[in-house]
C-alpha atoms as a PDB file:
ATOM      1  CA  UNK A   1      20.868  12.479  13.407  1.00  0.00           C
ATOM      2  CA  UNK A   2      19.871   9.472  15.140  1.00  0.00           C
ATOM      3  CA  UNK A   3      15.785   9.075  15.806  1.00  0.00           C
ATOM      4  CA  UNK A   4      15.333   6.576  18.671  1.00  0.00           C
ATOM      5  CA  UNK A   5      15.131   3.008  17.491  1.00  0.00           C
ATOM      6  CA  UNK A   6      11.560   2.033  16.228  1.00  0.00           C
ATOM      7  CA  UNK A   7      10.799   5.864  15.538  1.00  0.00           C
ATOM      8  CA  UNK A   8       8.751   6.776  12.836  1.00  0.00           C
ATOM      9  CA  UNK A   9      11.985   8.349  11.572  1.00  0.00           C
ATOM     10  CA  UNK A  10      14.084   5.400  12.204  1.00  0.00           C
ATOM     11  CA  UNK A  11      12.096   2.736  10.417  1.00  0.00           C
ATOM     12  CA  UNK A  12      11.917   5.595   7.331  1.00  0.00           C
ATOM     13  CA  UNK A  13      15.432   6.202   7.159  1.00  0.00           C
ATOM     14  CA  UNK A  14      16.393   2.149   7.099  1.00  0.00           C
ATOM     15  CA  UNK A  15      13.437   2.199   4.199  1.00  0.00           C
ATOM     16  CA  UNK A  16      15.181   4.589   2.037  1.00  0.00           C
ATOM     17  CA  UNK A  17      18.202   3.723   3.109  1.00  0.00           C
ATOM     18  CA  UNK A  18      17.705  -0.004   1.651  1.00  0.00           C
ATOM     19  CA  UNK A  19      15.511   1.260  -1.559  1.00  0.00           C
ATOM     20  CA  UNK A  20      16.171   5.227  -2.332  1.00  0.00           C
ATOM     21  CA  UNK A  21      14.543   8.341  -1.166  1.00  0.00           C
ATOM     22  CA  UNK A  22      10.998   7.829  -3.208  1.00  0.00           C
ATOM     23  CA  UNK A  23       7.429   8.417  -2.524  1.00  0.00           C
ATOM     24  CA  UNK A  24       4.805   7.011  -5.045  1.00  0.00           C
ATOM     25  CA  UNK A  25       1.607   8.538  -5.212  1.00  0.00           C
ATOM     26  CA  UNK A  26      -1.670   6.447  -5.439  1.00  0.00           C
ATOM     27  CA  UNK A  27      -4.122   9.148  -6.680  1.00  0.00           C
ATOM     28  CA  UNK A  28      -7.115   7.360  -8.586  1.00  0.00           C
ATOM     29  CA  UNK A  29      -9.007   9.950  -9.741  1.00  0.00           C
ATOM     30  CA  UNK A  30     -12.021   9.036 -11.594  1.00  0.00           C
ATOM     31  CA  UNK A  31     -10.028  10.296 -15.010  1.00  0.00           C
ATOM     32  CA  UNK A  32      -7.136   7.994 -14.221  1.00  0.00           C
ATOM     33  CA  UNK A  33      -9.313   5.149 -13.311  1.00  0.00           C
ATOM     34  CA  UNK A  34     -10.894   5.673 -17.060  1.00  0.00           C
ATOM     35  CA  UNK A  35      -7.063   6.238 -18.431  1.00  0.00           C
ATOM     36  CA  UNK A  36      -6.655   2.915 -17.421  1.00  0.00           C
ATOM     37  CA  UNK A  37      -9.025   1.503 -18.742  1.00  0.00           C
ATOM     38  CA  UNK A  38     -11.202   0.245 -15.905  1.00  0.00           C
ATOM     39  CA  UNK A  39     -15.216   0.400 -14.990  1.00  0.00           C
ATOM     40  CA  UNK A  40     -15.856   3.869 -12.729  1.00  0.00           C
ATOM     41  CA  UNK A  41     -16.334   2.121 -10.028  1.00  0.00           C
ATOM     42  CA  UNK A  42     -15.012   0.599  -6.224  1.00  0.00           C
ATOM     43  CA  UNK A  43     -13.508  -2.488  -8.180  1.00  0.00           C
ATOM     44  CA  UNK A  44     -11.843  -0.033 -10.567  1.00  0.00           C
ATOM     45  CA  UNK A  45     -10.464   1.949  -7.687  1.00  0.00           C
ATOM     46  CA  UNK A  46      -9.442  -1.047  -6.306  1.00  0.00           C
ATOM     47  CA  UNK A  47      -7.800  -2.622  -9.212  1.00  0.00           C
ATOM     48  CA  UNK A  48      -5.592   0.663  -9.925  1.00  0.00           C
ATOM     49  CA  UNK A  49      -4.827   0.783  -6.244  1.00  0.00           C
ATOM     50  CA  UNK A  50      -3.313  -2.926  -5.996  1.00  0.00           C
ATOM     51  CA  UNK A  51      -1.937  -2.678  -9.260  1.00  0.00           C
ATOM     52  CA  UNK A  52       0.200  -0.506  -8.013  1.00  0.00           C
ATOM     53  CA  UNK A  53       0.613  -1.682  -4.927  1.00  0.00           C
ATOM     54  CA  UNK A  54       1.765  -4.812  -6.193  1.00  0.00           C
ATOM     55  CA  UNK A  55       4.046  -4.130  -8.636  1.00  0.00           C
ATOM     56  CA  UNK A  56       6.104  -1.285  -6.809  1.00  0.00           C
ATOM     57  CA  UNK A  57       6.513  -2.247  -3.758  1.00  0.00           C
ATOM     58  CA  UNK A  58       9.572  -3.577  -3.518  1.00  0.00           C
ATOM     59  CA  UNK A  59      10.926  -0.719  -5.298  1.00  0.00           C
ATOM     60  CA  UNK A  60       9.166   2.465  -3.394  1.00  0.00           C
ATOM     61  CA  UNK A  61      10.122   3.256  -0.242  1.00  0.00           C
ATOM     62  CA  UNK A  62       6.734   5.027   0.641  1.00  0.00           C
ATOM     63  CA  UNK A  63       3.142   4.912  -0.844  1.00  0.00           C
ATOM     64  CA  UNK A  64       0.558   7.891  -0.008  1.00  0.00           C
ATOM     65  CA  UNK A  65      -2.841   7.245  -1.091  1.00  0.00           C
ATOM     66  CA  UNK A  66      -4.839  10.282  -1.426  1.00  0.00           C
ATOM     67  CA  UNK A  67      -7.681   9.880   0.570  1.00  0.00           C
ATOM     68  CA  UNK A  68     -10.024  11.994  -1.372  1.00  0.00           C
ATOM     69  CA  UNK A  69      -9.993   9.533  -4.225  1.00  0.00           C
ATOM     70  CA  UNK A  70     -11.175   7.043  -2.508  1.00  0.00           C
ATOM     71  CA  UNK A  71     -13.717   8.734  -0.579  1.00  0.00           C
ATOM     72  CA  UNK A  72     -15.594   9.359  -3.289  1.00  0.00           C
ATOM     73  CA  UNK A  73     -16.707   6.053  -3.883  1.00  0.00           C
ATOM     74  CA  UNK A  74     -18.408   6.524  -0.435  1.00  0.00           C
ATOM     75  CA  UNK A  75     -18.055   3.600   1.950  1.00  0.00           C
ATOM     76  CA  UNK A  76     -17.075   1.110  -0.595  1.00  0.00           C
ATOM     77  CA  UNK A  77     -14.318   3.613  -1.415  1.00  0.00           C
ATOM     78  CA  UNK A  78     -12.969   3.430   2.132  1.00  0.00           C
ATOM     79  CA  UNK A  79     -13.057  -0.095   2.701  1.00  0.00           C
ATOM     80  CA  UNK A  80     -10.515   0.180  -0.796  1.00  0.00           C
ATOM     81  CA  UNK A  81      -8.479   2.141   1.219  1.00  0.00           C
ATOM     82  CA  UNK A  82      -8.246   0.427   4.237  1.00  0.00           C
ATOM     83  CA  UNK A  83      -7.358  -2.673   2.268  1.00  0.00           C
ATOM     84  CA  UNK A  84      -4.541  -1.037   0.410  1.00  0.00           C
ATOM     85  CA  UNK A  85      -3.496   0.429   3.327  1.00  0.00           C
ATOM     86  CA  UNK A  86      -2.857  -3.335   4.669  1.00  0.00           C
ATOM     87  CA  UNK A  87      -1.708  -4.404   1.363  1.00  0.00           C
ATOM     88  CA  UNK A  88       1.027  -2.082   1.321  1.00  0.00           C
ATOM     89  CA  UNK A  89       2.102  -2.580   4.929  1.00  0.00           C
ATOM     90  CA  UNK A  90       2.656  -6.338   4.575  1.00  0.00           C
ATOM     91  CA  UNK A  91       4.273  -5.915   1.412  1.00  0.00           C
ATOM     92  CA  UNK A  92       6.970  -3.857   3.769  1.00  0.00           C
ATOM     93  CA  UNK A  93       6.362  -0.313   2.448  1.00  0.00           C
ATOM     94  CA  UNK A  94       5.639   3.170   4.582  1.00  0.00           C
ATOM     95  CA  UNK A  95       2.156   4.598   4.035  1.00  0.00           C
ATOM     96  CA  UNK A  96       1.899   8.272   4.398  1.00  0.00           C
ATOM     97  CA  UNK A  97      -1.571   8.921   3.933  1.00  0.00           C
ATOM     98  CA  UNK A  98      -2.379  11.833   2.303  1.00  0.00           C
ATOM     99  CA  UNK A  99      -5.573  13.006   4.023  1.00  0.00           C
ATOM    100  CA  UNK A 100      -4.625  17.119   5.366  1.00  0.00           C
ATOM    101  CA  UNK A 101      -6.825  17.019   8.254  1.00  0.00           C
ATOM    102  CA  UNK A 102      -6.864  19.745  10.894  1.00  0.00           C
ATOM    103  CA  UNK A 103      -8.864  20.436  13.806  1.00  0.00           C
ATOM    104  CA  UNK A 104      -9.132  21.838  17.363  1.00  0.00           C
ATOM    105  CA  UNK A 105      -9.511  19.438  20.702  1.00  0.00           C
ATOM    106  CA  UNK A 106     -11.908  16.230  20.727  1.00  0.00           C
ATOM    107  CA  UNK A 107     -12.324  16.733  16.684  1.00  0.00           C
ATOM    108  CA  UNK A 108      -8.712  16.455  16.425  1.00  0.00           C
ATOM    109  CA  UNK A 109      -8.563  13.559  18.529  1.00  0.00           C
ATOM    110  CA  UNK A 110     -11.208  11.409  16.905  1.00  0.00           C
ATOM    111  CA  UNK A 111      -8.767  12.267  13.392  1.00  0.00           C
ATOM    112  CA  UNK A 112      -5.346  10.911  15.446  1.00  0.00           C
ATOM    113  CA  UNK A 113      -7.689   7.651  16.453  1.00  0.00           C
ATOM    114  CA  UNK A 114      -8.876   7.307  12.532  1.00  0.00           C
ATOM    115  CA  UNK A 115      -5.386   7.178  10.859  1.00  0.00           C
ATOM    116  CA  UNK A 116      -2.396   7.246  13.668  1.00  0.00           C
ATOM    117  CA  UNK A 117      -4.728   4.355  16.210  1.00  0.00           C
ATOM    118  CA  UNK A 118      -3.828   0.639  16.486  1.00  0.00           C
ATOM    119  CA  UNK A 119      -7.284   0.170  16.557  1.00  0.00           C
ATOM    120  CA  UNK A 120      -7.763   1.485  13.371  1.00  0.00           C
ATOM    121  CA  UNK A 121      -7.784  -0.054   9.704  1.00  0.00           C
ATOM    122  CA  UNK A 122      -7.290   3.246   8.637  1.00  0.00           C
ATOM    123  CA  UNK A 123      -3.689   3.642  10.526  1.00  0.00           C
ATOM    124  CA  UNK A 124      -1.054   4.361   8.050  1.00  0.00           C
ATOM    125  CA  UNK A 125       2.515   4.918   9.099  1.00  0.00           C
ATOM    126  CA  UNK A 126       2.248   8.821   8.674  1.00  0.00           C
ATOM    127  CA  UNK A 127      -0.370  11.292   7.754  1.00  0.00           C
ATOM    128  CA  UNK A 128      -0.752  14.758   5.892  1.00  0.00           C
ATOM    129  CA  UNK A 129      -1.893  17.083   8.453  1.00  0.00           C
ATOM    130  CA  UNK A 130      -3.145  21.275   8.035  1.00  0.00           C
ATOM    131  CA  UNK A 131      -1.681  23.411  10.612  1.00  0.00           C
ATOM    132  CA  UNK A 132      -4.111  26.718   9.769  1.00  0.00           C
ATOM    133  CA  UNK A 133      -5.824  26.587  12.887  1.00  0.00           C
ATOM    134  CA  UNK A 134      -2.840  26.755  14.837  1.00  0.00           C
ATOM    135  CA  UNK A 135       0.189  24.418  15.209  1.00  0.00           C
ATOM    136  CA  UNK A 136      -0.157  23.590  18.645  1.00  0.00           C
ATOM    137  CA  UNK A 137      -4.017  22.526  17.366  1.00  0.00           C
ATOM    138  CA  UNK A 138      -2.266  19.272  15.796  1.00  0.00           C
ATOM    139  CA  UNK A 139      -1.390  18.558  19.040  1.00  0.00           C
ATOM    140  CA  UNK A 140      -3.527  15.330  19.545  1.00  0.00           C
ATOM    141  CA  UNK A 141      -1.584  14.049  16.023  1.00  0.00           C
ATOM    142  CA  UNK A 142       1.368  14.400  17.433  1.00  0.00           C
ATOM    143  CA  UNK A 143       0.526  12.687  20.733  1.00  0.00           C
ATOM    144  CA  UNK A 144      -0.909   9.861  19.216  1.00  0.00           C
ATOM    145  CA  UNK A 145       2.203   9.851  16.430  1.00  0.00           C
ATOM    146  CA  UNK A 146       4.365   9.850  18.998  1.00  0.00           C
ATOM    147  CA  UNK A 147       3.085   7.384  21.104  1.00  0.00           C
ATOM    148  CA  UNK A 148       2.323   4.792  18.211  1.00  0.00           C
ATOM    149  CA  UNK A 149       5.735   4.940  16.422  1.00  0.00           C
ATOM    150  CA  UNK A 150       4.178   6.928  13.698  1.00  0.00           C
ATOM    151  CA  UNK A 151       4.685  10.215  11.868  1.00  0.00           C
ATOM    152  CA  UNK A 152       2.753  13.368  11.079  1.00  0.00           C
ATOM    153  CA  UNK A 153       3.816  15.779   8.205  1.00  0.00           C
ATOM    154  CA  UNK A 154       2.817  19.531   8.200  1.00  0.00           C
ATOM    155  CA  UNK A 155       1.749  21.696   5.225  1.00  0.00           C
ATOM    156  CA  UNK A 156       4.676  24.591   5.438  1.00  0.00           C
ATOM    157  CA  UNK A 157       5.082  25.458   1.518  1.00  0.00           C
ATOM    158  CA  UNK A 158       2.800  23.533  -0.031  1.00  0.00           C
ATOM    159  CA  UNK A 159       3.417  23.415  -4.280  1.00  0.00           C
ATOM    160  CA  UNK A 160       0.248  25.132  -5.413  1.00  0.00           C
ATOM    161  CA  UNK A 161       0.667  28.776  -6.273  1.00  0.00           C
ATOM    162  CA  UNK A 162      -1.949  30.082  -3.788  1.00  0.00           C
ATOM    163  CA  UNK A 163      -0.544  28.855  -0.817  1.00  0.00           C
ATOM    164  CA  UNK A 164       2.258  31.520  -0.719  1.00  0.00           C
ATOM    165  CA  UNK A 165      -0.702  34.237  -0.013  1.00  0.00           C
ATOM    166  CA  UNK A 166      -0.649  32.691   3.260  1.00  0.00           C
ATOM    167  CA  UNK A 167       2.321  30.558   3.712  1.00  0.00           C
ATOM    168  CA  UNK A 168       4.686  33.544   2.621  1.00  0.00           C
ATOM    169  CA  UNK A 169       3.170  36.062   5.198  1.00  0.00           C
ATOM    170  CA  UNK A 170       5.225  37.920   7.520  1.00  0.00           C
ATOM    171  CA  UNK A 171       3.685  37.264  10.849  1.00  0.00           C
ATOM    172  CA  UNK A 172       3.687  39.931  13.867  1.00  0.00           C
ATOM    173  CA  UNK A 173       7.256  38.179  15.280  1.00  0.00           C
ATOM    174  CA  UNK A 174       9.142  39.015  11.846  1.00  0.00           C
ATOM    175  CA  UNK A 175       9.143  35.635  10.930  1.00  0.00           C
ATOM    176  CA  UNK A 176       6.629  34.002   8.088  1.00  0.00           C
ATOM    177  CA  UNK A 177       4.278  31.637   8.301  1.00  0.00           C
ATOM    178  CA  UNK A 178       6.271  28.700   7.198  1.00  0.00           C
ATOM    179  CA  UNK A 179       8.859  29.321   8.913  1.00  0.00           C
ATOM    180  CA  UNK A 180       6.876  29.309  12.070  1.00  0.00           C
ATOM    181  CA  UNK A 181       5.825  26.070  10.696  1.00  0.00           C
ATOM    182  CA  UNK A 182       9.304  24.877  10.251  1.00  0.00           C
ATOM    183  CA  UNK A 183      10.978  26.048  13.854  1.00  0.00           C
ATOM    184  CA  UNK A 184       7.801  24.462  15.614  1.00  0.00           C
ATOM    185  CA  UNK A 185       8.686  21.219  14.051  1.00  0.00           C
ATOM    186  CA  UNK A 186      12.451  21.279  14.672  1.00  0.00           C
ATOM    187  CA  UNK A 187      11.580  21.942  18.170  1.00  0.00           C
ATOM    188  CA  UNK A 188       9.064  19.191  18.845  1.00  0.00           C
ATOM    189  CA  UNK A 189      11.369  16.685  16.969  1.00  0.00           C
ATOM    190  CA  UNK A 190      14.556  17.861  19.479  1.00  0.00           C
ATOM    191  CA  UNK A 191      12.410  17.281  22.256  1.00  0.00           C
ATOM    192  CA  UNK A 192      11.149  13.539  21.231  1.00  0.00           C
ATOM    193  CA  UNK A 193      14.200  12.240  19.444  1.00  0.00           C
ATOM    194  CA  UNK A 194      11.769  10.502  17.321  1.00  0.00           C
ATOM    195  CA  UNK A 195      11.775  12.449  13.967  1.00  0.00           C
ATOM    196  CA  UNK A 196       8.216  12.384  14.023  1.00  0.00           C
ATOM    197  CA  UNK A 197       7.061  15.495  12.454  1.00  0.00           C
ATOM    198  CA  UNK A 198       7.911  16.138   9.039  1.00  0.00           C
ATOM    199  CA  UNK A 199       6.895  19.196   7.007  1.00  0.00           C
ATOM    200  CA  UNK A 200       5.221  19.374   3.268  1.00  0.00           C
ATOM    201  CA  UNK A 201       7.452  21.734   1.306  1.00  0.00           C
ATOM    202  CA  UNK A 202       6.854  21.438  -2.717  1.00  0.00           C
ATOM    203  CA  UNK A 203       9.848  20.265  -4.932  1.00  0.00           C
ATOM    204  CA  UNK A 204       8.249  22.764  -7.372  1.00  0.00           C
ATOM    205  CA  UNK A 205       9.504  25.900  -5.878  1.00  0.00           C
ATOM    206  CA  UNK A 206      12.724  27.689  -6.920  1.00  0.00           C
ATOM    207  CA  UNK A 207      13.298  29.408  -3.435  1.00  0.00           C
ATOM    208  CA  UNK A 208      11.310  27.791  -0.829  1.00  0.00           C
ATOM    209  CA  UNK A 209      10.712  30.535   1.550  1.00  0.00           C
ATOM    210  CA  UNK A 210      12.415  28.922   4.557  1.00  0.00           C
ATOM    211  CA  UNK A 211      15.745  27.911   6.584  1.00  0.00           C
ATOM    212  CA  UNK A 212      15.423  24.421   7.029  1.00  0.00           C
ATOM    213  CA  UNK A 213      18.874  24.394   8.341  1.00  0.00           C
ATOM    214  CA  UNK A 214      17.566  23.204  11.955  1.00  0.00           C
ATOM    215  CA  UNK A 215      15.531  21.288  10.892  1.00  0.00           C
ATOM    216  CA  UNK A 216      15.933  17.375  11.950  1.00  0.00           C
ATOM    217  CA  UNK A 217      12.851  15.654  10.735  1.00  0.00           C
ATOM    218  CA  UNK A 218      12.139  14.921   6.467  1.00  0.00           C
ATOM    219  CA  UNK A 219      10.503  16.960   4.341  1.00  0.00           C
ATOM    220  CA  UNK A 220       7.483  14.967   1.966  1.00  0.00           C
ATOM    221  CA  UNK A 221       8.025  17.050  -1.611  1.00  0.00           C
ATOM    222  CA  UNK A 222       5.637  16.640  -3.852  1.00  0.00           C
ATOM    223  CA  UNK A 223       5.687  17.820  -7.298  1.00  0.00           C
ATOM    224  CA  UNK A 224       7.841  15.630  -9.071  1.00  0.00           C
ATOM    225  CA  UNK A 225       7.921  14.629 -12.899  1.00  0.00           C
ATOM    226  CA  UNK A 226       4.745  15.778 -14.299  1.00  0.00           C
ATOM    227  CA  UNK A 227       4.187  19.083 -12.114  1.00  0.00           C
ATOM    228  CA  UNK A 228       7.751  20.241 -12.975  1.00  0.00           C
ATOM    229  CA  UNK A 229       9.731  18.809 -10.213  1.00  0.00           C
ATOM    230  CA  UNK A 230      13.221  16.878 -10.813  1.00  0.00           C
ATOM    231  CA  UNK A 231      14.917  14.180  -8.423  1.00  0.00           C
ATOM    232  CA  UNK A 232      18.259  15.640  -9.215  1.00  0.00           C
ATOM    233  CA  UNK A 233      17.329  19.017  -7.888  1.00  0.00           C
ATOM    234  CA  UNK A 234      16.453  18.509  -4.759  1.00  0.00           C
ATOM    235  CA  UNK A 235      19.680  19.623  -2.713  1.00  0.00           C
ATOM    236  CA  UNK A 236      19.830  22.738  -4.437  1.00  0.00           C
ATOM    237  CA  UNK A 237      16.139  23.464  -3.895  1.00  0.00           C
ATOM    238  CA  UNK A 238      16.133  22.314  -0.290  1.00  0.00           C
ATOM    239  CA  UNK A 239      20.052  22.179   0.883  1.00  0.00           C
ATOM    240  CA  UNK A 240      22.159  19.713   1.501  1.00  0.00           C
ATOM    241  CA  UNK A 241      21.567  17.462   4.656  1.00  0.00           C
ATOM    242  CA  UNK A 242      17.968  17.640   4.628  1.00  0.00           C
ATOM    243  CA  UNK A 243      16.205  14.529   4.667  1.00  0.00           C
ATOM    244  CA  UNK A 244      13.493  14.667   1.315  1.00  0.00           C
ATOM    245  CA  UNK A 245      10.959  12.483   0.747  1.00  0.00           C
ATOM    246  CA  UNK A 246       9.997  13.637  -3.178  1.00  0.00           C
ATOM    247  CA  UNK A 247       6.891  12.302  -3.859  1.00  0.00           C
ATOM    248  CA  UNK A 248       5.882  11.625  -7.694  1.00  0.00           C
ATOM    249  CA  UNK A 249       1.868  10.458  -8.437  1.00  0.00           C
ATOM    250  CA  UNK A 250       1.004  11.078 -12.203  1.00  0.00           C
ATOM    251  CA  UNK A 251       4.434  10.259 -13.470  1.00  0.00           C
ATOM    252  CA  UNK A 252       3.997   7.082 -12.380  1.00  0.00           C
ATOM    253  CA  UNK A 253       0.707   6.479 -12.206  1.00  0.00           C
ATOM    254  CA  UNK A 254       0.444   7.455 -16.013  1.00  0.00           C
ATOM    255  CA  UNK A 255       2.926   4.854 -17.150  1.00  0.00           C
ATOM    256  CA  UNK A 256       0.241   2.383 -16.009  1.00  0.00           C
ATOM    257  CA  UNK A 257      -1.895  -0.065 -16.141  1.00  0.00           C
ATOM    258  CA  UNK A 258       1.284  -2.001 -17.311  1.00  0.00           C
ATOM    259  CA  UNK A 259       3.389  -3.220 -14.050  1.00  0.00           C
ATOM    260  CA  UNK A 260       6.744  -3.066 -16.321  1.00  0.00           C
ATOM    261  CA  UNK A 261       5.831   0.047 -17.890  1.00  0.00           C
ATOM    262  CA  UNK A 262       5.708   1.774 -13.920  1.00  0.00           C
ATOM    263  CA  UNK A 263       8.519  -0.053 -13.096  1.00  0.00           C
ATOM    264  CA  UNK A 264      10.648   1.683 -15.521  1.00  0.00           C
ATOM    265  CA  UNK A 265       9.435   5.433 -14.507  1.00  0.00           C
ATOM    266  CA  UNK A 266      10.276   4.381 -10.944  1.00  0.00           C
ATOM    267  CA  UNK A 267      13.529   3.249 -11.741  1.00  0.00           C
ATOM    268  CA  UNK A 268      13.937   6.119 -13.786  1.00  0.00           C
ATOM    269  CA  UNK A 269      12.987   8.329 -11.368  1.00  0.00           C
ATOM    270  CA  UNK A 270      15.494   7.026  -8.548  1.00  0.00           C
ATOM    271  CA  UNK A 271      18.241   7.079 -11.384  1.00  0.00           C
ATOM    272  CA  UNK A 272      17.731  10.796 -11.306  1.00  0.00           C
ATOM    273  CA  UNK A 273      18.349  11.214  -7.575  1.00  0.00           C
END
């Protein structure tokens, strides 16, 4: 499919197009920020964060911070991420920032203003969104998404075991819950021609609970390399034709703090594909 030009899903697919379908996490825990050996601390945060920033950008298509991580150093934290937000930007990557919010009317509102706003220095190019209050509830993401160039992905089958309790439920229509999730996104994304609204489906599943078969936006899979996940398996996990994102953090992350060192597991990585 074609997304309208300047679409959050046309700028992603000339991204990958030009570099290979990879997302690289940037998840600084407090462990990895030790692992690496660098002071617990903002300026450690910050130093894994541009590290890898800086030596993979012209390599990854996509970066997605986890927010938590950096929220955790409290305000200094978020300033960290604001500024690798812009770092990663003007080196020319996507950032799909990972922060799963989810909320009902004005709350959801002020989110969509935080991370999918102009005005904000906490606008990345997508966001990780919860849909467990209701899908239409997202509704102000996808406005502001939509009216911003951005994108918005879903949690549909998300790669830790518990998540099937719900996610795998047969709801009163016959259908389950992520499949719901799945035909509500196909149908806002035929209606805007913008490719917009992705889902979150883990790479880690055998049998992913769903028929993604109508489904035109692209699917963020985490889980690959050191939860289990392989690049090469993606078409028979998901199908052929569907547009995934996989998304590897630790695997790469771990290779660090040496540039080369994360260079290789990225190359490695899209060798697998």
């Amino acid at each position: 499919m074609t997304f309208e030009a300047g679409s959050y899903g046309d700028r992603l697919a000339q991204r990958v197009d030009r570099l290979g379908a990879l997302c690289v996490g940037i998840d600084p825990s407090r462990d990895a920020i030790r692992a690496w050996g660098l002071d617990d601390s903002a300026e450690g945060l910050e130093t894994l964060a541009m590290t890898m920033v800086e030596s993979l950008a012209d390599l990854a298509a996509v970066f997605k911070p986890q927010s938590a991580f950096f929220e955790a150093y409290g305000s200094a934290g978020v300033a960290v991420l604001a500024r690798t937000i812009k770092a990663a930007q003007t080196a020319g990557a996507i950032v799909l920032l990972d922060v799963k919010r989810g909320d009902i009317g004005s709350t959801m509102a002020a989110y969509a203003a935080a991370y999918l706003s102009d005005r904000s220095d906490l606008a990345a190019d997508a966001v990780t969104v919860s849909p467990y209050l209701g899908f239409g509830s997202l509704a102000p993401a996808y406005d502001a998404a939509h009216a911003t160039g951005r994108g918005v992905y879903v949690l549909a089958r998300t790669s830790n075991p518990e998540g099937g309790d719900v996610q795998a439920a047969t709801r009163a229509d016959g259908r389950t819950v992520v499949q719901a999730m799945v035909d509500d996104a196909a149908e806002l994304n035929r209606a805007t021609g913008q490719g917009a609204v992705g889902l979150v489906i883990g790479a880690t599943h055998r049998d992913i609970g769903c028929d993604l078969s109508g489904f035109d936006g692209s699917v963020l899979a985490p889980g690959i390399g050191a939860q289990g996940g392989r690049m090469s398996g993606l078409q028979e996990t998901f199908g052929a034709g569907v547009r995934v994102l996989p998304s590897a953090s630790r695997e790469v992350m771990g290779a660090g703090p040496d540039p080369e060192a994360m260079r290789t597991r990225v190359l490695a990585l899209l060798a697998d594909a």
